[in-house]
Protein backbone atom coordinates (compact mmCIF):
# COMPACT_ATOMS: atom_id res chain seq x y z
CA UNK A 1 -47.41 34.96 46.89
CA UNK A 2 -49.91 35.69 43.75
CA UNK A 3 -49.18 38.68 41.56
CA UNK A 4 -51.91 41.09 41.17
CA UNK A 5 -52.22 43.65 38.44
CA UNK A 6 -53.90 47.19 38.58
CA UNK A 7 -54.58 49.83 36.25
CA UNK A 8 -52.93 53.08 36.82
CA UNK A 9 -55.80 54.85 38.78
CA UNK A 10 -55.72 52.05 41.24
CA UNK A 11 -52.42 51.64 41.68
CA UNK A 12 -51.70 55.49 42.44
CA UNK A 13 -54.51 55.34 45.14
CA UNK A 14 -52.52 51.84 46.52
CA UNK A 15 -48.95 53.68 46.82
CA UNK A 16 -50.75 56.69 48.15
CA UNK A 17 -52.18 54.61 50.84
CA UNK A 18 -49.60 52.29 51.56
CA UNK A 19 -46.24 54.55 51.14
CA UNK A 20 -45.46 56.60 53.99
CA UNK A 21 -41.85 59.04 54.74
CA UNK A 22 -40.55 59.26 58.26
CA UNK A 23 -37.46 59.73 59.81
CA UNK A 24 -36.13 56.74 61.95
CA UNK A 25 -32.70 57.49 64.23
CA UNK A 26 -32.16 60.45 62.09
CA UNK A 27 -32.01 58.70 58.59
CA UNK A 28 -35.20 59.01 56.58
CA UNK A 29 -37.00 56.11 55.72
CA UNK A 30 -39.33 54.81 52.94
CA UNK A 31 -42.61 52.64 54.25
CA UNK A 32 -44.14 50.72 52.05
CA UNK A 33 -47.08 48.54 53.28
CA UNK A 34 -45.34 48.53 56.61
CA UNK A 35 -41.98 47.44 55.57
CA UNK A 36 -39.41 50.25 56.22
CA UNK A 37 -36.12 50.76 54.31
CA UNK A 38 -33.29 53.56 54.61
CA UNK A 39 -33.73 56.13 51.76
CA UNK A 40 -30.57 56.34 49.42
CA UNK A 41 -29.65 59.93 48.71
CA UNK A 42 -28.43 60.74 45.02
CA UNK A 43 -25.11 61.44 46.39
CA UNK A 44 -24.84 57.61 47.81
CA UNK A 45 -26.01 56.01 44.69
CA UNK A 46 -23.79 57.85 42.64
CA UNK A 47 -21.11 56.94 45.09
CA UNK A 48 -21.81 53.34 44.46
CA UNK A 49 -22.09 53.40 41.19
CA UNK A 50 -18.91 55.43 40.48
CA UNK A 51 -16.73 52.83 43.23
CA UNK A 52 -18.38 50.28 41.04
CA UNK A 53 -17.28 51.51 37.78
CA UNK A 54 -13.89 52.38 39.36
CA UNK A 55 -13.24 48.65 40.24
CA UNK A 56 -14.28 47.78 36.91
CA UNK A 57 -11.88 50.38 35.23
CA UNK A 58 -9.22 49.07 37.25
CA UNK A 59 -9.74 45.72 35.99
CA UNK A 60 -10.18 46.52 32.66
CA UNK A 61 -7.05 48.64 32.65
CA UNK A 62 -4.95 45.47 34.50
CA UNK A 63 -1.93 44.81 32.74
CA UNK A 64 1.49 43.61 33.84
CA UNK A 65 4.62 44.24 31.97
CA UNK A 66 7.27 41.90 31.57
CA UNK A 67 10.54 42.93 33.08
CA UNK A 68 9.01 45.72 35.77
CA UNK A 69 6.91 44.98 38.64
CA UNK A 70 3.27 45.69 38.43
CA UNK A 71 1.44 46.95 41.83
CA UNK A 72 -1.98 45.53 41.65
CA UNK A 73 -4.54 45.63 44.11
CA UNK A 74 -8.13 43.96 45.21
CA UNK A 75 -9.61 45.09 41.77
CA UNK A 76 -6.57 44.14 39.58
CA UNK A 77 -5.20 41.01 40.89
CA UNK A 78 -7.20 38.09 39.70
CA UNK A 79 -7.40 39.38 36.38
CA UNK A 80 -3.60 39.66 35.48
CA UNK A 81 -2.95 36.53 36.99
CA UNK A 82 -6.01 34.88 35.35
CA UNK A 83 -4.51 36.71 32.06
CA UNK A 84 -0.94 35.22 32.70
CA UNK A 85 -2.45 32.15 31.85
CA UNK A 86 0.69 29.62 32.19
CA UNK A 87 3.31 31.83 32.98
CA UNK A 88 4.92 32.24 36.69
CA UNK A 89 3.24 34.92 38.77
CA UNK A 90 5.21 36.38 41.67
CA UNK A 91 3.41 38.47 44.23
CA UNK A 92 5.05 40.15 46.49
CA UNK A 93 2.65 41.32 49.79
CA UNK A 94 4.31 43.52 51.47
CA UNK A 95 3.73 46.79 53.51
CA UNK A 96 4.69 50.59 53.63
CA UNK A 97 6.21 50.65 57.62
CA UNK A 98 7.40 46.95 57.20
CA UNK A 99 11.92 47.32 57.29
CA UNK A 100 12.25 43.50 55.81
CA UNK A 101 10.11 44.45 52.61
CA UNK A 102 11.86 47.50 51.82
CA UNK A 103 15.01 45.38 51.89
CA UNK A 104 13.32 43.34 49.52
CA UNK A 105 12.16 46.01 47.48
CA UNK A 106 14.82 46.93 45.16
CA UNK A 107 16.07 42.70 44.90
CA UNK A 108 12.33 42.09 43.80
CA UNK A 109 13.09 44.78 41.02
CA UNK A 110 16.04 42.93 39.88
CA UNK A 111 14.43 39.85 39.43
CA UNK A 112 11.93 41.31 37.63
CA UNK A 113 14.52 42.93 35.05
CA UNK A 114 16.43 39.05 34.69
CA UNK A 115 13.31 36.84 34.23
CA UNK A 116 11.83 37.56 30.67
CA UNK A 117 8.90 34.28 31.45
CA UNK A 118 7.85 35.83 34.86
CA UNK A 119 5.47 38.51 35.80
CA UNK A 120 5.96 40.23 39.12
CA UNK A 121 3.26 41.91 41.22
CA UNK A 122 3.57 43.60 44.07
CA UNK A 123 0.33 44.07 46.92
CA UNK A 124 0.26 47.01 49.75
CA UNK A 125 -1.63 44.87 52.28
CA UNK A 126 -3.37 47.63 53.80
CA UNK A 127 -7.07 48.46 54.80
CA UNK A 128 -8.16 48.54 51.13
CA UNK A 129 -6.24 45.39 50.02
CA UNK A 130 -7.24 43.51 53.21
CA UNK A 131 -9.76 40.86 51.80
CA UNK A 132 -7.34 39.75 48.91
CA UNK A 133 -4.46 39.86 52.00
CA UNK A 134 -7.02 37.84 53.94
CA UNK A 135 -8.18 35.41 50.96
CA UNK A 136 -4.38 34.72 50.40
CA UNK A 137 -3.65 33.85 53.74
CA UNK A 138 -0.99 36.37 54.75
CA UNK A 139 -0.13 36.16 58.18
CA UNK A 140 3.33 37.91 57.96
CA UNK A 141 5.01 40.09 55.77
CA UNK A 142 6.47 40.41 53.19
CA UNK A 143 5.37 36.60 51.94
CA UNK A 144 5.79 36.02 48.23
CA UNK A 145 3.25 33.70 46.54
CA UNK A 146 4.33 32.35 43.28
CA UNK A 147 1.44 30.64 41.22
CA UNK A 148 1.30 29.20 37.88
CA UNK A 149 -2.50 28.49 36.36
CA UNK A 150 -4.04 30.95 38.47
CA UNK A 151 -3.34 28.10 41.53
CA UNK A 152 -0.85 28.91 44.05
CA UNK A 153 1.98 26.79 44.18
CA UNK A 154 5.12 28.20 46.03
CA UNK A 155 5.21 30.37 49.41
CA UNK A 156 8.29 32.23 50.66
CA UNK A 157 7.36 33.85 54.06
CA UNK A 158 10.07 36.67 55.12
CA UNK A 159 13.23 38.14 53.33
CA UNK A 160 14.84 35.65 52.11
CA UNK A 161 15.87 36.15 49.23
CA UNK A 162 17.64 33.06 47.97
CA UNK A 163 14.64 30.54 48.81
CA UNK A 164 12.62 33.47 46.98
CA UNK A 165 14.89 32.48 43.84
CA UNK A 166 14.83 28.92 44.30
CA UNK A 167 11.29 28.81 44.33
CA UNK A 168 11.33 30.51 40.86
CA UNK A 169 13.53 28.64 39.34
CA UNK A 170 11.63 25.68 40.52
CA UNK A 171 7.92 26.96 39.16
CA UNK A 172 9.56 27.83 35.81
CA UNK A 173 10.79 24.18 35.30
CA UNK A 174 7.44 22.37 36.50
């Protein structure tokens, strides 16, 4: 496909000829040369771009504490554990109606008060979270993934909390 250039005069009378409105299943539509495309109302673009500059607020703003447990989500999560750079990461994937993880909840706290080394993060896997949950791998919950160089290295798959501390101690000595 060649590029072509035209002046101003000829290019108005082009779009003129060529662009054409209509309304296709109740959305309008933009023709160009015969190649239709859904209009984008202000309202959606600004939608976009505000979701957009949400996520990138969230990541901007992603830090994790020492000694609390951070909740991150699909925005926040690579970068803190990208940030961590060698230290232990333990995420714990839990959800809101799931009894086992609210067990877990307040154990998960504690060992985030006793390990000065380790950051702790915890994910809601719901509806918003679910491609991180799905690039993960959880199947079951709550599963804690501990990783060390942004890799994952340790999983601990229900509430079980000893093997949970195990597996700690054993990513803080490798």
């Amino acid at each position: 496909m060649a590029l072509q250039f035209y002046s101003a005069t000829a290019l108005s009378s082009l779009v003129q000829n060529s662009v054409s409105h209509k309304v296709i299943s109740g959305q309008p539509v933009v023709c160009v040369a015969g190649d239709c495309r859904r209009m984008v109302t202000r309202t959606e673009k600004r939608l976009r771009v505000g979701s957009r500059v949400k996520a990138s607020l969230d990541a901007a703003a992603a830090v994790a504490e020492v000694g609390r447990v951070t909740e991150v989500n699909v925005h926040t999560f690579w970068p803190i554990v990208k940030a961590a750079g060698t230290k232990v990461v333990v995420v714990d994937m839990y959800t809101q109606w799931c009894g086992p993880c609210k067990v877990m909840a307040p154990k998960f706290q504690q060992l985030s008060e006793s390990y000065d080394d380790v950051i702790f993060l915890k994910l809601d896997c719901n509806q918003d979270n679910k491609p991180l949950a799905k690039e993960l791998g959880i199947k079951v919950v709550p599963t804690f993934k501990i990783l060390k160089d942004s890799k994952i290295v340790k999983e601990v798959t229900g509430a079980k909390y000893d093997d949970l501390v195990v597996a700690i101690e054993n990513a803080r000595s490798s």
